[in-house]
N, C-alpha and C. Protein backbone atom coordinates (compact mmCIF):
# COMPACT_ATOMS: atom_id res chain seq x y z
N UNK A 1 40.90 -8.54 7.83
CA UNK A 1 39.95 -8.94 6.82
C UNK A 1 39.42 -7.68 6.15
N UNK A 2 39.59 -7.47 4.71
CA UNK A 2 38.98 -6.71 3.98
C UNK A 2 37.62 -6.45 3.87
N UNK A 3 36.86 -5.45 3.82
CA UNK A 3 35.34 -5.44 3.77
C UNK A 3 34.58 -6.17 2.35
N UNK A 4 35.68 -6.51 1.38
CA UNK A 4 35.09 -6.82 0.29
C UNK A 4 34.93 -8.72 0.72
N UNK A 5 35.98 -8.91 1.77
CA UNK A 5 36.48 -10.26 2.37
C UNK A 5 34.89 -10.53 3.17
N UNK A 6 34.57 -9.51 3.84
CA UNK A 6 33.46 -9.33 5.20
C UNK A 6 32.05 -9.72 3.86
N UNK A 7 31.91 -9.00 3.34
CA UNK A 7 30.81 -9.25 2.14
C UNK A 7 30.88 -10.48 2.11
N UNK A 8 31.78 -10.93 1.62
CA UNK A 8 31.43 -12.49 1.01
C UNK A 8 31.39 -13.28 1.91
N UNK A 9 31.48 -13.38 2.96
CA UNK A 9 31.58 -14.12 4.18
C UNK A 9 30.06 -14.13 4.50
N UNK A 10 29.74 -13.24 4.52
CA UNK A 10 28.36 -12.93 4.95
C UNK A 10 27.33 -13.03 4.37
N UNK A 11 27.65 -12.92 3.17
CA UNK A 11 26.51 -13.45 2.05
C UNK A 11 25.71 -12.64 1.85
N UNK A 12 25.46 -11.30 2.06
CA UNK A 12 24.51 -9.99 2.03
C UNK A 12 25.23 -9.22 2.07
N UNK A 13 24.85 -7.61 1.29
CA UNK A 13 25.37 -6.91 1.66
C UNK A 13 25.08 -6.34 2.56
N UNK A 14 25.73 -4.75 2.93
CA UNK A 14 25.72 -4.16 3.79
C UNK A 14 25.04 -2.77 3.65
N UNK A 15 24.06 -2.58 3.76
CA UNK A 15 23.30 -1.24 3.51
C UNK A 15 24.19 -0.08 4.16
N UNK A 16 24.13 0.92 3.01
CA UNK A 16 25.10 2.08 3.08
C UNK A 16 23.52 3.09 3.78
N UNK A 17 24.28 4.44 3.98
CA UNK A 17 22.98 5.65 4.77
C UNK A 17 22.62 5.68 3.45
N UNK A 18 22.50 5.93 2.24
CA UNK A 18 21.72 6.51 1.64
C UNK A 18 20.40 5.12 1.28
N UNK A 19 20.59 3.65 1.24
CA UNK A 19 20.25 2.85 1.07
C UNK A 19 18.99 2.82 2.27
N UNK A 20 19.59 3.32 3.32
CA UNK A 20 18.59 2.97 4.62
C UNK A 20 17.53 4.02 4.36
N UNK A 21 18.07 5.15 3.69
CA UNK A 21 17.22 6.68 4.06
C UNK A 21 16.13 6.21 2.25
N UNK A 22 16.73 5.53 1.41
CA UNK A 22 15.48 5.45 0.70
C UNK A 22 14.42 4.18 1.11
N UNK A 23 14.82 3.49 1.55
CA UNK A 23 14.13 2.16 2.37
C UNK A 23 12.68 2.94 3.30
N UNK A 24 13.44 3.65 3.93
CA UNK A 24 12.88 4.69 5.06
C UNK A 24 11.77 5.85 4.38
N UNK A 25 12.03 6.10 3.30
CA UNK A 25 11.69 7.29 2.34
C UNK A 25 10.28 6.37 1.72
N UNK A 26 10.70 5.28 1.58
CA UNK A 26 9.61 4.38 0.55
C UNK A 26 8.59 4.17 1.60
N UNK A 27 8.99 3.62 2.94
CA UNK A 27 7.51 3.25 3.90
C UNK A 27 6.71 4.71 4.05
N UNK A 28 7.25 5.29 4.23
CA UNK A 28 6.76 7.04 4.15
C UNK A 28 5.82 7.39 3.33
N UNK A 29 6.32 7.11 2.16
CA UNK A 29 5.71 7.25 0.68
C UNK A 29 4.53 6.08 1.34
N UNK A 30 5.03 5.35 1.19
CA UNK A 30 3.77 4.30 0.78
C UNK A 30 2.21 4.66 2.42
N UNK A 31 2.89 5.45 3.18
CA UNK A 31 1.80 4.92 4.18
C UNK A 31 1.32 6.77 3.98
N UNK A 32 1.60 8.01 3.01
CA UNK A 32 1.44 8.48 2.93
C UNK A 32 -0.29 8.59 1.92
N UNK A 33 0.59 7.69 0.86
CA UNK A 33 -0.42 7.41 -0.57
C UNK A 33 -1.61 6.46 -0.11
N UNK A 34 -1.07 5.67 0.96
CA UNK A 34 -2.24 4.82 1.70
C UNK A 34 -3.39 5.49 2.17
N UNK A 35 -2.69 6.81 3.01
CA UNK A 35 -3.77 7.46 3.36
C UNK A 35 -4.22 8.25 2.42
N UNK A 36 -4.40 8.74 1.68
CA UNK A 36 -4.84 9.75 0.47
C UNK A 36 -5.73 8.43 -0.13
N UNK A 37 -5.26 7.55 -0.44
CA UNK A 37 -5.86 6.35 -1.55
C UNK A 37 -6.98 6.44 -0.31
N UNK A 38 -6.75 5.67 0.46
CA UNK A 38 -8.08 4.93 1.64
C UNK A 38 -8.83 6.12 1.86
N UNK A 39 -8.43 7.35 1.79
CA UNK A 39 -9.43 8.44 2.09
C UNK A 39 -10.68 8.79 1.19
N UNK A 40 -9.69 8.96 -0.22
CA UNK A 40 -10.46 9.12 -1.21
C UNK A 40 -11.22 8.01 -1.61
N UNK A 41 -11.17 6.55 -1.25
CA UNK A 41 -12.24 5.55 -1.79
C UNK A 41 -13.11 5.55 -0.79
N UNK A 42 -12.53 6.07 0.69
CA UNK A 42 -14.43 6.35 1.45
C UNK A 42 -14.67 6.97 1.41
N UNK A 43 -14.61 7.97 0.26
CA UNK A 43 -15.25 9.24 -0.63
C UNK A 43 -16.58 8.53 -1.23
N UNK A 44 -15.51 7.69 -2.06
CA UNK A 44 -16.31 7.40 -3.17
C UNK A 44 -17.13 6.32 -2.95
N UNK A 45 -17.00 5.51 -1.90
CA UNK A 45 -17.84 4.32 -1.42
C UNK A 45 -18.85 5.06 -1.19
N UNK A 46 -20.48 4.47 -1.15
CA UNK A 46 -21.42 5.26 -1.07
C UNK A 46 -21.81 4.51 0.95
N UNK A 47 -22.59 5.10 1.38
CA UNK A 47 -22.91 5.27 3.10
C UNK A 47 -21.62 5.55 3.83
N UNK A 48 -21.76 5.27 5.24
CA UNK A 48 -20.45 5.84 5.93
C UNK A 48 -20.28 4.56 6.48
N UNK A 49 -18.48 4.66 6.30
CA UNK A 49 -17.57 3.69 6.60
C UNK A 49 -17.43 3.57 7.63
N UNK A 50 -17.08 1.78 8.55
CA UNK A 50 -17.12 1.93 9.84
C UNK A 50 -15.88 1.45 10.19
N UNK A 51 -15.01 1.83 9.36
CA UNK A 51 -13.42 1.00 9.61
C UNK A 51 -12.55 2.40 10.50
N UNK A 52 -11.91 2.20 11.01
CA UNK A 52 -11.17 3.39 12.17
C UNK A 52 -9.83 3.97 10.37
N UNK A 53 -9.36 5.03 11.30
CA UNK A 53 -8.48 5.61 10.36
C UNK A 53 -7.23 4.65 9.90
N UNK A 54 -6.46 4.16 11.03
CA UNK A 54 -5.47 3.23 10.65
C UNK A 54 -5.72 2.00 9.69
N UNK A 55 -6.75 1.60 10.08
CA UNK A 55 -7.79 0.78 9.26
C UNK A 55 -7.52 1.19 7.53
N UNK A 56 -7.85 1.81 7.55
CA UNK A 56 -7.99 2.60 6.44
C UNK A 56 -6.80 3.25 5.41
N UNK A 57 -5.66 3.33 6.45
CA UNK A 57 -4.19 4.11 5.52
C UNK A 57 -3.62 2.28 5.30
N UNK A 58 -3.92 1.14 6.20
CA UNK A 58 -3.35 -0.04 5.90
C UNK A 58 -4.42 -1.16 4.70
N UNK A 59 -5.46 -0.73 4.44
CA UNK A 59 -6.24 -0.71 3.24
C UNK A 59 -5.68 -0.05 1.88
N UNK A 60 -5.82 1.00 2.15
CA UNK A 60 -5.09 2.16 1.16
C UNK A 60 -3.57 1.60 0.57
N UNK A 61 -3.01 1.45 1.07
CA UNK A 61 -1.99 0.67 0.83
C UNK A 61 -1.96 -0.52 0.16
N UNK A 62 -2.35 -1.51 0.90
CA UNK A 62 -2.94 -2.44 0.10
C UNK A 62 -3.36 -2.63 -1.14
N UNK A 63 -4.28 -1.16 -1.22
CA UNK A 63 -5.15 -1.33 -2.39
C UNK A 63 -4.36 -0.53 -3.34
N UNK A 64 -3.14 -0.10 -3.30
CA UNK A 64 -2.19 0.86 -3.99
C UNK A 64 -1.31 -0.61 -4.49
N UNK A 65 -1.04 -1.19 -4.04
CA UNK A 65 -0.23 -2.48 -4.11
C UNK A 65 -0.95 -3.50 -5.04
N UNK A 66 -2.22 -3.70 -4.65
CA UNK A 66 -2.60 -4.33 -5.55
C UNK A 66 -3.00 -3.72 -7.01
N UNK A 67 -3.09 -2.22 -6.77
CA UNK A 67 -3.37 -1.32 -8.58
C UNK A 67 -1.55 -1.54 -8.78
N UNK A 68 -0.78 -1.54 -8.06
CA UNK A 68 0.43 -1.62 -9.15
C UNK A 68 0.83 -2.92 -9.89
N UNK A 69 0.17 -4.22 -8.66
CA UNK A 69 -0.09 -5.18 -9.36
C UNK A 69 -0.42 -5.54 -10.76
N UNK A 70 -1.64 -4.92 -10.78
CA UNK A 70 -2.08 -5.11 -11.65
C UNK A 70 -1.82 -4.01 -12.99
N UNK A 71 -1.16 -3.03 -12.81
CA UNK A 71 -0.37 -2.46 -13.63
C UNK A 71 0.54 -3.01 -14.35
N UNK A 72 1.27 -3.75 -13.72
CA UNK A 72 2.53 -4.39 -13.95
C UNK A 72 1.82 -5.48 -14.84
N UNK A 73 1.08 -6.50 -14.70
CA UNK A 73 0.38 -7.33 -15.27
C UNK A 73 0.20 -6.95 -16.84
N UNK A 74 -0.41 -5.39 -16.88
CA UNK A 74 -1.09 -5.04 -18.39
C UNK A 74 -0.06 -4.52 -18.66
N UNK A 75 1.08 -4.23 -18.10
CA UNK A 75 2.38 -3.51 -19.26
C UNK A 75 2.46 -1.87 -18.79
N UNK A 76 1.53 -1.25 -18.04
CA UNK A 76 1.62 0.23 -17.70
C UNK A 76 2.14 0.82 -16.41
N UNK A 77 2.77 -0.03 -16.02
CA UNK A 77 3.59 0.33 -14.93
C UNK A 77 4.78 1.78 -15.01
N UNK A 78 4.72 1.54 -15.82
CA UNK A 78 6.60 2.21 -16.44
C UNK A 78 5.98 3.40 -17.64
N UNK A 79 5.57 3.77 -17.30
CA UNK A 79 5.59 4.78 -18.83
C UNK A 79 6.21 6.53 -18.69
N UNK A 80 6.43 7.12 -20.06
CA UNK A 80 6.80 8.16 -20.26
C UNK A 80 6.04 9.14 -19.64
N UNK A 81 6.44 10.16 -18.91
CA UNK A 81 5.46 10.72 -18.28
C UNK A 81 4.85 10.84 -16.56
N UNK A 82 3.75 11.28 -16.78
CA UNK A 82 2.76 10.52 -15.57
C UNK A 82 2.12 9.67 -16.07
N UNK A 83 1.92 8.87 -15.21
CA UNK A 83 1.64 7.23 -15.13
C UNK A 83 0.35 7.33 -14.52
N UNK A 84 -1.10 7.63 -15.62
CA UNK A 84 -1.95 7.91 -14.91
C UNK A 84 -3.01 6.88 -14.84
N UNK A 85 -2.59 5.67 -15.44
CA UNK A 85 -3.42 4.48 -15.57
C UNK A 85 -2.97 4.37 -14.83
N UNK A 86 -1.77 4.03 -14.04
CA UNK A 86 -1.07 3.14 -12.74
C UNK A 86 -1.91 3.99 -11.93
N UNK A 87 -1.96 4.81 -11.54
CA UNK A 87 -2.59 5.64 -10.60
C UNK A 87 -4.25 5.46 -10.59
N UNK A 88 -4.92 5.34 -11.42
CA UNK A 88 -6.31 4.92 -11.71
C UNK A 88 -6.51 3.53 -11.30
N UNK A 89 -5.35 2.68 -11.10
CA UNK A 89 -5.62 1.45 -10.96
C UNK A 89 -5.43 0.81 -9.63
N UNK A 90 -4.72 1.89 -9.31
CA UNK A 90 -4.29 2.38 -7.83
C UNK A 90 -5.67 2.69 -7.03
N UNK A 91 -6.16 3.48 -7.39
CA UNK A 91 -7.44 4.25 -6.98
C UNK A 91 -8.34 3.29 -6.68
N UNK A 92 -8.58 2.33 -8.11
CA UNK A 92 -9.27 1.37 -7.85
C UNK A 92 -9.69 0.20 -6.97
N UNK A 93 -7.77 -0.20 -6.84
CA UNK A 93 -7.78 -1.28 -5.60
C UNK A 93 -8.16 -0.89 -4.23
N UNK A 94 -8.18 0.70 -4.46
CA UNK A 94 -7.97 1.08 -2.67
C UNK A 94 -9.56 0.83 -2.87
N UNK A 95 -10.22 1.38 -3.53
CA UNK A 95 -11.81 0.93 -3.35
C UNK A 95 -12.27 -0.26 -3.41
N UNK A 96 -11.60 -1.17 -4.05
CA UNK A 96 -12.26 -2.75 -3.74
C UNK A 96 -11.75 -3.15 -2.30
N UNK A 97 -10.58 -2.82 -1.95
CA UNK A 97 -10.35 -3.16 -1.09
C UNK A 97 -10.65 -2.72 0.25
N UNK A 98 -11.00 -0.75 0.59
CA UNK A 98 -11.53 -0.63 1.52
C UNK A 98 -13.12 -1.15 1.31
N UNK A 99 -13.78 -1.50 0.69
CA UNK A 99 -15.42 -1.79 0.19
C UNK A 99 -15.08 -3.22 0.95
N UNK A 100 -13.96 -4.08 0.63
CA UNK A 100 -14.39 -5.45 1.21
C UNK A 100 -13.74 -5.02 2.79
N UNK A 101 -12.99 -4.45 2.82
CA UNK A 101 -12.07 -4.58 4.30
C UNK A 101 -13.62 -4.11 5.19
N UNK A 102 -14.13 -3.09 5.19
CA UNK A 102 -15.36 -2.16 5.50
C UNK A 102 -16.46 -3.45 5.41
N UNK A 103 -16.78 -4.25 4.94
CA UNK A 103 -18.02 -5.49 4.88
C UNK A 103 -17.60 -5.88 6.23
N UNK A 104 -15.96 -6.82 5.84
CA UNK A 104 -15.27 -7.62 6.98
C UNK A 104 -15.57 -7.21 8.30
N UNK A 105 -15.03 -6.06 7.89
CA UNK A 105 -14.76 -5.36 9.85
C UNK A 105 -16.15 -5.55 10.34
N UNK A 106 -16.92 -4.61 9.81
CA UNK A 106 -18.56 -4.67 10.07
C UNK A 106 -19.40 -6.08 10.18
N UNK A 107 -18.78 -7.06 10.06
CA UNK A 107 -19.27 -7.91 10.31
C UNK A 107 -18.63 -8.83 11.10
N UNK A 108 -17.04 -8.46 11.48
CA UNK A 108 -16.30 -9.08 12.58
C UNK A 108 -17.15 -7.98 13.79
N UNK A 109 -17.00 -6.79 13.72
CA UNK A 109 -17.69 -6.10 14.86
C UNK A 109 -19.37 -6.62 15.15
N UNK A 110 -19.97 -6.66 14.70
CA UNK A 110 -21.33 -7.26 15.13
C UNK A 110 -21.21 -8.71 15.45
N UNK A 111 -20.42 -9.59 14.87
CA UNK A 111 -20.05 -10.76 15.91
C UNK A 111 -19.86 -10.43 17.01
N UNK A 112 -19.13 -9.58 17.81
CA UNK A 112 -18.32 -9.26 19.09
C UNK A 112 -19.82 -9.15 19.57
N UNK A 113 -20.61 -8.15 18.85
CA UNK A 113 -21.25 -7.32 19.39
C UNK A 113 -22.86 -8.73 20.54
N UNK A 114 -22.74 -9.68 19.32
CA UNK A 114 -24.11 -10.58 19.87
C UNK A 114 -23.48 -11.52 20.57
N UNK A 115 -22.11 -11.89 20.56
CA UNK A 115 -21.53 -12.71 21.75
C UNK A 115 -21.61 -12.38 23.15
């Protein structure tokens, strides 16, 4: 059986190394920018945050995901250049989102705390 035979049989392809190593390259990226994003919005959140660090790079993320979201939405996803609205919008989500994740936690933890 031919591999082009094996493909179609299978109904998916078959990820080549360079396919795996950008797959691999992208979670990297993304849990990199997570942490930079989630850092810098409990910069900018005003008192001190009571969410742990991991907490925080899986926020960041999040909130990077949802600014590209919403990039994509207004048309500025893609542009010539640096893409510095995508990135501003980026910025943004990580702060709505560590601001609500940071309420949550703090108020799932003081449940624990009076049980």
């Amino acid at each position: 059986m031919a591999l082009s035979d094996m493909r179609r049989t299978t109904g998916r392809p078959r990820l080549g190394p360079h396919a795996y190593k950008e797959a691999t390259m992208g979670w990297l990226w993304a849990i990199i920018v997570g942490l930079v994003l989630g850092l810098i919005a409990k910069a900018i959140l005003p008192g001190k945050q009571q969410i742990p660090l991991w907490l925080t790079v899986v926020f960041g993320i999040l909130g990077s995901v949802l600014g590209n979201a919403v990039a994509t939405w207004i048309g500025v996803n893609d542009t010539k250049g640096i893409d510095w609205i995508r990135h501003l919008l980026q910025l943004i989500g990580a702060v709505v989102v560590v601001g609500l994740g940071d309420m949550l936690w703090a108020s799932m933890k003081g449940t624990r705390r009076r049980a």
